[in-house]
N, C-alpha and C. Protein backbone atom coordinates (compact mmCIF):
# COMPACT_ATOMS: atom_id res chain seq x y z
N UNK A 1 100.22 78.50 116.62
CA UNK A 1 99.48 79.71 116.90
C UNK A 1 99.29 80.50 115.60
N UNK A 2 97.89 81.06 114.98
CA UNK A 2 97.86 81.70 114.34
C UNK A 2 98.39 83.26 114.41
N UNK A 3 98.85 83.29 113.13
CA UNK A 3 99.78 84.78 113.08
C UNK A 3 98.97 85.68 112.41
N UNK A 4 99.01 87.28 113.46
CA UNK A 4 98.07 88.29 112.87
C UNK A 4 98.81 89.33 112.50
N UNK A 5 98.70 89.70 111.30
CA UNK A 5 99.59 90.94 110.29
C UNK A 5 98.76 92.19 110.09
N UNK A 6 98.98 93.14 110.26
CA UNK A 6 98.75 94.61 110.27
C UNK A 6 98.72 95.58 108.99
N UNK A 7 98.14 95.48 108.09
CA UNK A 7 99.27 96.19 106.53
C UNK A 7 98.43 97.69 106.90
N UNK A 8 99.47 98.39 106.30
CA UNK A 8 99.44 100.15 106.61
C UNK A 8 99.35 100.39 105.06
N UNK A 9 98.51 101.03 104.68
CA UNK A 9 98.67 101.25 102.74
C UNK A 9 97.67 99.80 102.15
N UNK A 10 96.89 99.38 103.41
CA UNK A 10 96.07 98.02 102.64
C UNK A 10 95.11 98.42 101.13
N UNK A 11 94.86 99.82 101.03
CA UNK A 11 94.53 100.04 99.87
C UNK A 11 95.03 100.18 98.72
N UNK A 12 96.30 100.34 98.97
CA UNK A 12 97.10 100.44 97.58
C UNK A 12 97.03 98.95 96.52
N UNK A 13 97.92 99.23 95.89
CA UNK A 13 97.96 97.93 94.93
C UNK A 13 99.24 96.76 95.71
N UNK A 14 100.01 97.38 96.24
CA UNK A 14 100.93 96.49 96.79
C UNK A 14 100.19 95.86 98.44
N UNK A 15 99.64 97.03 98.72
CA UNK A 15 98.76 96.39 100.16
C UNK A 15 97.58 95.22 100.07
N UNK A 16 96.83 95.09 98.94
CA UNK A 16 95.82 94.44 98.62
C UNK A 16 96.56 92.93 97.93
N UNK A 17 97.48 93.34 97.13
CA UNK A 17 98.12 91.84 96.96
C UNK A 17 98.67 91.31 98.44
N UNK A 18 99.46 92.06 99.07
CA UNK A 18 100.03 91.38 100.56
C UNK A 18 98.90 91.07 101.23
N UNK A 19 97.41 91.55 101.44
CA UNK A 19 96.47 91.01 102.38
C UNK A 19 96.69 89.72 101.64
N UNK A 20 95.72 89.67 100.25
CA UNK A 20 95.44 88.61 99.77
C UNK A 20 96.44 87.03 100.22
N UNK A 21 97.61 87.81 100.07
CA UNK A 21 98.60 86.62 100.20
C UNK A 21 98.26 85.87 101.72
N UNK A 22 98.85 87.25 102.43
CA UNK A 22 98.71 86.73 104.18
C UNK A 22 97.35 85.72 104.15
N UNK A 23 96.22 86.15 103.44
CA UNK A 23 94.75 85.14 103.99
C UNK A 23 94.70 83.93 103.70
N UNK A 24 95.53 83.80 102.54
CA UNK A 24 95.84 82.26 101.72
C UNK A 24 96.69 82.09 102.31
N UNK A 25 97.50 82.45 103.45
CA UNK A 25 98.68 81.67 104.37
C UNK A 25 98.15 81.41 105.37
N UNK A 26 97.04 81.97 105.69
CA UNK A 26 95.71 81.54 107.22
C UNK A 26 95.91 82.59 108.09
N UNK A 27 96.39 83.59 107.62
CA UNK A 27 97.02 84.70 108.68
C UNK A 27 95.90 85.75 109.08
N UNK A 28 95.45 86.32 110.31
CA UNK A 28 94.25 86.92 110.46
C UNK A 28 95.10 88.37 110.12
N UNK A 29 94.26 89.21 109.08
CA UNK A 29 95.04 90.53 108.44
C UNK A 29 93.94 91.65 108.88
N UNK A 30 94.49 92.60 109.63
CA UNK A 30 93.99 93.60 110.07
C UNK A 30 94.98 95.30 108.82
N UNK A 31 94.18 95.73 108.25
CA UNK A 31 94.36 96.86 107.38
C UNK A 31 93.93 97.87 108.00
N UNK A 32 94.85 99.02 107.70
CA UNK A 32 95.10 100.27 108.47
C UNK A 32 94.41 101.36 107.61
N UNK A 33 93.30 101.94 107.61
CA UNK A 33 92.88 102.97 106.55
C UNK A 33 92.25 104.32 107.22
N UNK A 34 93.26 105.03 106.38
CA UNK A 34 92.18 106.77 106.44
C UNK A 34 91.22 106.55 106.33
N UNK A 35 90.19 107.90 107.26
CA UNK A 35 88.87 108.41 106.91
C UNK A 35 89.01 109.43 106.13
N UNK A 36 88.50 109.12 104.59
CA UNK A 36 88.46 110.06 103.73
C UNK A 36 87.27 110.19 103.02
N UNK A 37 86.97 111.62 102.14
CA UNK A 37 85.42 112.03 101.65
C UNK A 37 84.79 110.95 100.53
N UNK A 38 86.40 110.24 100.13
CA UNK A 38 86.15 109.14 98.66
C UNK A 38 86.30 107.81 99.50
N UNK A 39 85.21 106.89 98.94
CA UNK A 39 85.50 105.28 99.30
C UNK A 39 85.99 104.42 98.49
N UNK A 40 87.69 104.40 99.01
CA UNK A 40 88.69 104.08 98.51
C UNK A 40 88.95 102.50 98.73
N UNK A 41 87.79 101.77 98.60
CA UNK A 41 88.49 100.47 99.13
C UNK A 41 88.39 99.14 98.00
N UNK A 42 88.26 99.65 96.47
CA UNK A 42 88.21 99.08 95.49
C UNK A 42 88.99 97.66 95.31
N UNK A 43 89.96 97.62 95.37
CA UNK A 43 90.90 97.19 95.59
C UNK A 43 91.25 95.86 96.58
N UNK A 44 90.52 96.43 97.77
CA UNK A 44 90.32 95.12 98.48
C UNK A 44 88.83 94.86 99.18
N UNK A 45 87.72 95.13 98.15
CA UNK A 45 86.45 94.90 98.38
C UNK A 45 86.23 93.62 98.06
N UNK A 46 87.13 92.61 97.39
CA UNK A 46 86.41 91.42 97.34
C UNK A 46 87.05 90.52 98.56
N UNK A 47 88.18 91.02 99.00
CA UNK A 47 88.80 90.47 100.50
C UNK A 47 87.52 90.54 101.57
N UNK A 48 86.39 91.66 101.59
CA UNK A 48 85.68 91.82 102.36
C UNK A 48 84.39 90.89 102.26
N UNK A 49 84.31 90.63 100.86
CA UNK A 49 83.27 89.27 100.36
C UNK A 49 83.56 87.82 99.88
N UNK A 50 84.89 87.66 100.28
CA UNK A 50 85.49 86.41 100.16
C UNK A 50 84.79 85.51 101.12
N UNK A 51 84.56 84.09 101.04
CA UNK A 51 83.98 83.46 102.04
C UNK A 51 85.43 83.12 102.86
N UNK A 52 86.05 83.53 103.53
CA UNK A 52 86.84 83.30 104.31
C UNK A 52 86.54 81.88 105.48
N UNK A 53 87.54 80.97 105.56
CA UNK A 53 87.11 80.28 106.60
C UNK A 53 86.95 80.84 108.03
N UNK A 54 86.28 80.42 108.81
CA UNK A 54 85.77 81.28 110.44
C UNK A 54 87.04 81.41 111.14
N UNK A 55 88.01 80.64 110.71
CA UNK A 55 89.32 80.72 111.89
C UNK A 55 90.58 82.07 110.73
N UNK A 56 90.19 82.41 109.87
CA UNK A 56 90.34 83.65 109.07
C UNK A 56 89.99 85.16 109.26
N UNK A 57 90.61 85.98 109.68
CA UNK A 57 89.85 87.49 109.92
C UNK A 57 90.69 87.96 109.14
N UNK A 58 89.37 89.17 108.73
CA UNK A 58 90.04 90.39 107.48
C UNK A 58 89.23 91.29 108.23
N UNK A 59 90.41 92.47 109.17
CA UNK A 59 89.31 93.38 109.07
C UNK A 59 89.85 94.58 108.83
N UNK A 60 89.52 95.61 109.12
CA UNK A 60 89.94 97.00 108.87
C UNK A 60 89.55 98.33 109.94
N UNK A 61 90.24 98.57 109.71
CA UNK A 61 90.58 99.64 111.36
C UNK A 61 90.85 101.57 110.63
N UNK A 62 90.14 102.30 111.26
CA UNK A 62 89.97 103.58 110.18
C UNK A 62 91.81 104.20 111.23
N UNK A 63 92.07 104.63 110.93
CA UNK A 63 93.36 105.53 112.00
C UNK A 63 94.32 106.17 110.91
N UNK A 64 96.00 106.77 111.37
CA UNK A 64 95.85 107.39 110.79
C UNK A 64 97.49 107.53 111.15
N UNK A 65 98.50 107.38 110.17
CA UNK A 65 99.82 107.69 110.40
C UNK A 65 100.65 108.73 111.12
N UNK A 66 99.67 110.01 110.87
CA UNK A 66 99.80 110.61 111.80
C UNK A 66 99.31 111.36 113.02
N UNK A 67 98.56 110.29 113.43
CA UNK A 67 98.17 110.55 114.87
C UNK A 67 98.43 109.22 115.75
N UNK A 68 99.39 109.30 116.53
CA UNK A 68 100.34 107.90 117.19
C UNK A 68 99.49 107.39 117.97
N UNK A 69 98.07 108.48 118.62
CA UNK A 69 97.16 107.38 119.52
C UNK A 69 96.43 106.12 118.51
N UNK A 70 95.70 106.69 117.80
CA UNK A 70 94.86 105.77 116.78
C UNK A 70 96.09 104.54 115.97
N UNK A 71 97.53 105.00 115.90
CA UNK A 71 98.34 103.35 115.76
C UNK A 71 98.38 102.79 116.99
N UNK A 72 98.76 103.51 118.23
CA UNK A 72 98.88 102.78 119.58
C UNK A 72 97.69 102.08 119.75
N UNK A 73 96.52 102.66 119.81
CA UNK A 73 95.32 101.56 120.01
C UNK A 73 95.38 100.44 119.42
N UNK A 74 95.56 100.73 117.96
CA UNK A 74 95.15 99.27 117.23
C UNK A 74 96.13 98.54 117.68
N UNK A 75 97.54 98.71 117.75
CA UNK A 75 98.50 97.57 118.03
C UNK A 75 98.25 96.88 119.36
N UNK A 76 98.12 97.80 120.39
CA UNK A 76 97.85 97.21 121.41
C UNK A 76 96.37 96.41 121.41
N UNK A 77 95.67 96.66 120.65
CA UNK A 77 94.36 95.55 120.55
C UNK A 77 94.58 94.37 120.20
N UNK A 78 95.37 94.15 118.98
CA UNK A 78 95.42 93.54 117.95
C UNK A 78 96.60 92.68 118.40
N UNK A 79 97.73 93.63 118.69
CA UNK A 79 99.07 92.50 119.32
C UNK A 79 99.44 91.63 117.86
N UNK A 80 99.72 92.42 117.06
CA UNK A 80 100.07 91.83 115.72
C UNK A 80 101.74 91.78 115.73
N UNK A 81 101.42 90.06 114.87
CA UNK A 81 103.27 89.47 114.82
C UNK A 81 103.98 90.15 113.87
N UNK A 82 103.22 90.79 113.02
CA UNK A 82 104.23 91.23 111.41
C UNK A 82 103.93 92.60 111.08
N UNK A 83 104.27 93.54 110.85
CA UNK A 83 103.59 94.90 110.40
C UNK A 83 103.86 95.40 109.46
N UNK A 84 103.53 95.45 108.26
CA UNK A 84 104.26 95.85 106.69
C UNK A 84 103.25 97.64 106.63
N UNK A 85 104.43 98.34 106.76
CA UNK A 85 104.24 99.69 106.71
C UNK A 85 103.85 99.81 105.08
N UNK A 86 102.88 100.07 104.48
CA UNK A 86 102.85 100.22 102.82
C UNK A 86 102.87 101.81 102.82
N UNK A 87 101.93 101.92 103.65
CA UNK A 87 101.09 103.52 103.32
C UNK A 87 102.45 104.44 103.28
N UNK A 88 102.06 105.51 102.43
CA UNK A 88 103.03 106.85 102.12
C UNK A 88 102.31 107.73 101.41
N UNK A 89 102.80 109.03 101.41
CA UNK A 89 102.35 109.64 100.44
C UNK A 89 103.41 109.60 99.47
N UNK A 90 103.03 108.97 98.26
CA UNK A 90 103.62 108.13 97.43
C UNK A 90 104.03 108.94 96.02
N UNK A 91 103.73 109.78 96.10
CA UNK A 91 103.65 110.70 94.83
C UNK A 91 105.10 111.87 94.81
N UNK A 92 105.76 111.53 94.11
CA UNK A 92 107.36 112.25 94.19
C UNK A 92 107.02 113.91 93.86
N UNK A 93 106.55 113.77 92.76
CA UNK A 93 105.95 115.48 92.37
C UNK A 93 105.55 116.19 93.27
N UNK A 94 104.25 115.60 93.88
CA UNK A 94 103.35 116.29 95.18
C UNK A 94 104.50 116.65 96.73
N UNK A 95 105.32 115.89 96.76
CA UNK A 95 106.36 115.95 97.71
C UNK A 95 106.94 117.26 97.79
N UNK A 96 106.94 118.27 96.38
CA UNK A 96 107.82 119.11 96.44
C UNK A 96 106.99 120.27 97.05
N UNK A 97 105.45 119.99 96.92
CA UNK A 97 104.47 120.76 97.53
C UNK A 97 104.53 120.75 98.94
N UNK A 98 104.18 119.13 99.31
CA UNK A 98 103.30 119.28 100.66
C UNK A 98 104.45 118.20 101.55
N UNK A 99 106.09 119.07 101.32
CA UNK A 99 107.28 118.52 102.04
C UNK A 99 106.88 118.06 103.29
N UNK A 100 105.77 118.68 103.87
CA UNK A 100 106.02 118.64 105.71
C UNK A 100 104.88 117.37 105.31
N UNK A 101 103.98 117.40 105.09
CA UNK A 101 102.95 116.33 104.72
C UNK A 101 103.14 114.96 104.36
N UNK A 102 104.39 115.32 103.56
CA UNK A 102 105.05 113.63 103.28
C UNK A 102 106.38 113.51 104.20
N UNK A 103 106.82 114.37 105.00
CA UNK A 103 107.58 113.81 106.07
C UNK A 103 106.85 113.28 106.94
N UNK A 104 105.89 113.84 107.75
CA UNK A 104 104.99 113.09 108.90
C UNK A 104 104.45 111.94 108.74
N UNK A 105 104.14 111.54 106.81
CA UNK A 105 103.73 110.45 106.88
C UNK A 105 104.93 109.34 106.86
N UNK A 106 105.75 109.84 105.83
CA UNK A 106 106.94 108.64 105.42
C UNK A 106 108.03 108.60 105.70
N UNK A 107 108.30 109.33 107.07
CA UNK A 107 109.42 108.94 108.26
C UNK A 107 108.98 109.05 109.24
N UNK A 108 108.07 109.97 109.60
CA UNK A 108 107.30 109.85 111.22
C UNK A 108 106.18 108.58 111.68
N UNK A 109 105.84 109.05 110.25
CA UNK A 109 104.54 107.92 110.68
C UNK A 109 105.54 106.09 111.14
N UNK A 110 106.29 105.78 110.23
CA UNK A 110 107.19 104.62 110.76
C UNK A 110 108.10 104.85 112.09
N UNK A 111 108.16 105.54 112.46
CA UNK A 111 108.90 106.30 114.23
C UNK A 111 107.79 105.77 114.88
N UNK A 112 106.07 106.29 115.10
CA UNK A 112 105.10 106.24 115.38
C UNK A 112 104.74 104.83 115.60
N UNK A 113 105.23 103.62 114.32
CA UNK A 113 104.87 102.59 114.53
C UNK A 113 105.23 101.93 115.82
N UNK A 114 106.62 102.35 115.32
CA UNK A 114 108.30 101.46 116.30
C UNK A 114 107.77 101.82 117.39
N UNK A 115 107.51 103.52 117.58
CA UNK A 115 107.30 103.72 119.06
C UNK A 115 106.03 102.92 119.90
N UNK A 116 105.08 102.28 119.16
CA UNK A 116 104.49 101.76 119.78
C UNK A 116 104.46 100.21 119.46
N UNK A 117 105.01 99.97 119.05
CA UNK A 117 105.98 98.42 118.92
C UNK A 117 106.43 98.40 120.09
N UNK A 118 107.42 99.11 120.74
CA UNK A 118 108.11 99.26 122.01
C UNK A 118 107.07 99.43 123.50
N UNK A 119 106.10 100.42 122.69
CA UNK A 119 105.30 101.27 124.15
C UNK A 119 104.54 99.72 124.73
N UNK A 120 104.14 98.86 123.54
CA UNK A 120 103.53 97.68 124.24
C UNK A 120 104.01 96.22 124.33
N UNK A 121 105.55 96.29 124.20
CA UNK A 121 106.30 95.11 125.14
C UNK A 121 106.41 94.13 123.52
N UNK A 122 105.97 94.81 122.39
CA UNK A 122 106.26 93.76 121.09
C UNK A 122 107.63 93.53 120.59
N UNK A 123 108.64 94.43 120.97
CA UNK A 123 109.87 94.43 120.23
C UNK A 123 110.66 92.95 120.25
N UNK A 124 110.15 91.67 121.09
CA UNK A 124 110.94 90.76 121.07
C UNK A 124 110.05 89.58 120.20
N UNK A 125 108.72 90.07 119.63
CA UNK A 125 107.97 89.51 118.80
C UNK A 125 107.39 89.47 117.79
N UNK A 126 107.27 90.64 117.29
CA UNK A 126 106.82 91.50 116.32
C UNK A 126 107.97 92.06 114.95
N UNK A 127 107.18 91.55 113.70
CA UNK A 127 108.81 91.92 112.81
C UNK A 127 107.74 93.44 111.89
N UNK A 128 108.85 93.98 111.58
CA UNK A 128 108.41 95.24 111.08
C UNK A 128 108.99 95.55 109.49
N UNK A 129 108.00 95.28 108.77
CA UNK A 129 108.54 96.09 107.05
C UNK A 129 108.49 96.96 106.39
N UNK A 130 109.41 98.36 106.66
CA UNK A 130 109.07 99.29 106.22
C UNK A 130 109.49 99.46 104.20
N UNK A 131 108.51 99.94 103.57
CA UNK A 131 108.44 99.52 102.21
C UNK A 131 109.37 100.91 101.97
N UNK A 132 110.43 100.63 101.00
CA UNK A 132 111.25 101.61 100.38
C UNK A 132 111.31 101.73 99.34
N UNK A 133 111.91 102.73 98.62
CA UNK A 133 111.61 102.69 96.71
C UNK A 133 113.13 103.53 96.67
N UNK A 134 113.24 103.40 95.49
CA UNK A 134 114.89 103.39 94.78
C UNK A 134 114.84 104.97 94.64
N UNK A 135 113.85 105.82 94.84
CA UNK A 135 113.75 107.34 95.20
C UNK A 135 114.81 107.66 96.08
N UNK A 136 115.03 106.68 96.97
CA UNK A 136 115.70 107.18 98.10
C UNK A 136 117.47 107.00 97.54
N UNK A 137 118.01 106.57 96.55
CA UNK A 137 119.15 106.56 95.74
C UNK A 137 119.52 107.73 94.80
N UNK A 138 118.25 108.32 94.40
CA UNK A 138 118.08 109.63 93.83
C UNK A 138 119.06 109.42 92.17
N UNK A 139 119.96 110.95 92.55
CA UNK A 139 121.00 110.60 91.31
C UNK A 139 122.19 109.56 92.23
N UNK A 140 122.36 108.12 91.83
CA UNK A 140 123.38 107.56 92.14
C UNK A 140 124.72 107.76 91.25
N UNK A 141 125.67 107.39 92.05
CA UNK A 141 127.07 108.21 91.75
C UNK A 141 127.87 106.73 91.14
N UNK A 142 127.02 105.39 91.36
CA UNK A 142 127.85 104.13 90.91
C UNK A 142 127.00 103.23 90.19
N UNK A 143 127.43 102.43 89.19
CA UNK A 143 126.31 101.63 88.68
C UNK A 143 127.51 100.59 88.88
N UNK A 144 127.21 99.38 88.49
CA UNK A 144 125.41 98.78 89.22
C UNK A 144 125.39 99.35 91.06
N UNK A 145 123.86 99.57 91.53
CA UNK A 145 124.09 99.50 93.05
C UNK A 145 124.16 98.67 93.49
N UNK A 146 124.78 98.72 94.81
CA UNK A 146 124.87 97.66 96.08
C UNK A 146 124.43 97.97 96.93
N UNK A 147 124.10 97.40 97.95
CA UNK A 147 123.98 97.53 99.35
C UNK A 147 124.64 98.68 100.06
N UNK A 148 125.95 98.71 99.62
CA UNK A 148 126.62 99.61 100.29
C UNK A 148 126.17 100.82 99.31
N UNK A 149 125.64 101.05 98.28
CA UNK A 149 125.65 102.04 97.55
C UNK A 149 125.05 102.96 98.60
N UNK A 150 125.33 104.61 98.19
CA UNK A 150 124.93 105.62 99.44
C UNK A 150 124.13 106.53 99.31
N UNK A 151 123.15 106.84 99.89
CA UNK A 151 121.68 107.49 99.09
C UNK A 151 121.97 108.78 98.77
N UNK A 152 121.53 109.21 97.43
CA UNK A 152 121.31 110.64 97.43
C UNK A 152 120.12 110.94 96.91
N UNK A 153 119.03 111.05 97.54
CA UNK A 153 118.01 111.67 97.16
C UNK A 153 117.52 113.25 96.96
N UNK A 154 116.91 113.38 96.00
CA UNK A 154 116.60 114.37 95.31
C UNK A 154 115.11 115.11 95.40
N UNK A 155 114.23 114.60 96.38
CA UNK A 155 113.19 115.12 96.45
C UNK A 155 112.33 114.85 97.94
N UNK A 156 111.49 115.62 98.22
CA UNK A 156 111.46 115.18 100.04
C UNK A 156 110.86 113.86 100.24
N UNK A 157 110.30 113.50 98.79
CA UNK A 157 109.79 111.78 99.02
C UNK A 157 110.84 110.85 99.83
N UNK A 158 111.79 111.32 98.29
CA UNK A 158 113.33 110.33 98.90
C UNK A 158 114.19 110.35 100.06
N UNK A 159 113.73 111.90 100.23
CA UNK A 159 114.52 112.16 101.76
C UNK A 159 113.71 111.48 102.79
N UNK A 160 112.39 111.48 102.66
CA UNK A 160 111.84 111.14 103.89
C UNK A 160 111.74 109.96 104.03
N UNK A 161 111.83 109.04 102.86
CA UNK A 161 111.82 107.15 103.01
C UNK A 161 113.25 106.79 103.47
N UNK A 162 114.50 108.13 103.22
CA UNK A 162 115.89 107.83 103.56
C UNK A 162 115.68 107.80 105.42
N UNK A 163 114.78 108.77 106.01
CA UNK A 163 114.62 108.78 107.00
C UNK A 163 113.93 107.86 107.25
N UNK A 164 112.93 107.04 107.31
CA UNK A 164 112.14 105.74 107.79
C UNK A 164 113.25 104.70 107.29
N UNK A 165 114.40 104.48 106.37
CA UNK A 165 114.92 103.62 106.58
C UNK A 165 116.24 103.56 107.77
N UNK A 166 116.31 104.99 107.81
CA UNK A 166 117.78 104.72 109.16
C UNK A 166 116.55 104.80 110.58
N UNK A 167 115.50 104.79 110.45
CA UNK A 167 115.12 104.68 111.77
C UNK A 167 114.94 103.73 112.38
């Protein structure tokens, strides 16, 4: 059975290498993108003019991390096996501004996913990757880290990816 993957952040630089990969594995990749005033899709505009073979889909779906109907729809359309959360507001500086802005996206918006991972019967099929960054370690208290090392983050970026990872 062909396997269909979901990427959230398909515009970024880490989202556009993971489509690419998934399509060269035969995987049908559905990308998750804002409606915004700039057309942001540089990045993976040649995914859209690739001659893809016919049993191959690339498509793209406009919605929106934080509004849980527009993820509930697509999942439940789509019924995707893999979901690599990329999207965040990614910018540590801007975090200290627009705290509530990068919580909704980069701990709620992954709540939002799960919750509708669950709302449509996927949880015994569906694997979920939420993307984390070493923000969330902040000032660490031990070198080298481990696994067990224990987060202290320092800015609401890090706090809020500390939150999408215990969720």
């Amino acid at each position: 059975m062909k396997k269909t993957a979901l990427v959230t952040g398909i515009t970024g630089q880490d989202g556009s290498y993971l489509a690419e990969f998934l399509l060269e594995k035969g995987y049908n990749v559905h990308g998750l993108i804002r409606r915004s005033s700039t057309f942001n899709r540089g990045r993976i505009e040649h995914l859209r003019q690739k001659n893809l073979p016919e049993k191959n889909k690339f498509e793209l779906h406009y919605g929106d991390l934080l509004d849980f109907q527009s993820i509930d729809d697509l999942i439940a359309s789509i019924r995707p096996n893999e979901i690599y959360n990329l999207a965040a507001q990614s910018h540590v500086g801007v975090s200290f501004k627009t705290s509530e802005y990068t919580s909704q996206v980069n701990a709620l918006g992954p709540l939002r996913i799960l919750q509708s991972i669950v709302a449509n019967g996927l949880s015994e099929t569906c694997r979920f990757y939420q993307a984390s960054t070493s923000e969330m370690f902040g000032k660490v208290m031990e070198i080298p880290q481990t696994e067990k090392t224990p987060f202290y983050p320092r800015s609401p970026y890090g706090i809020a990816k500390v939150s999408a990872h215990w969720t």
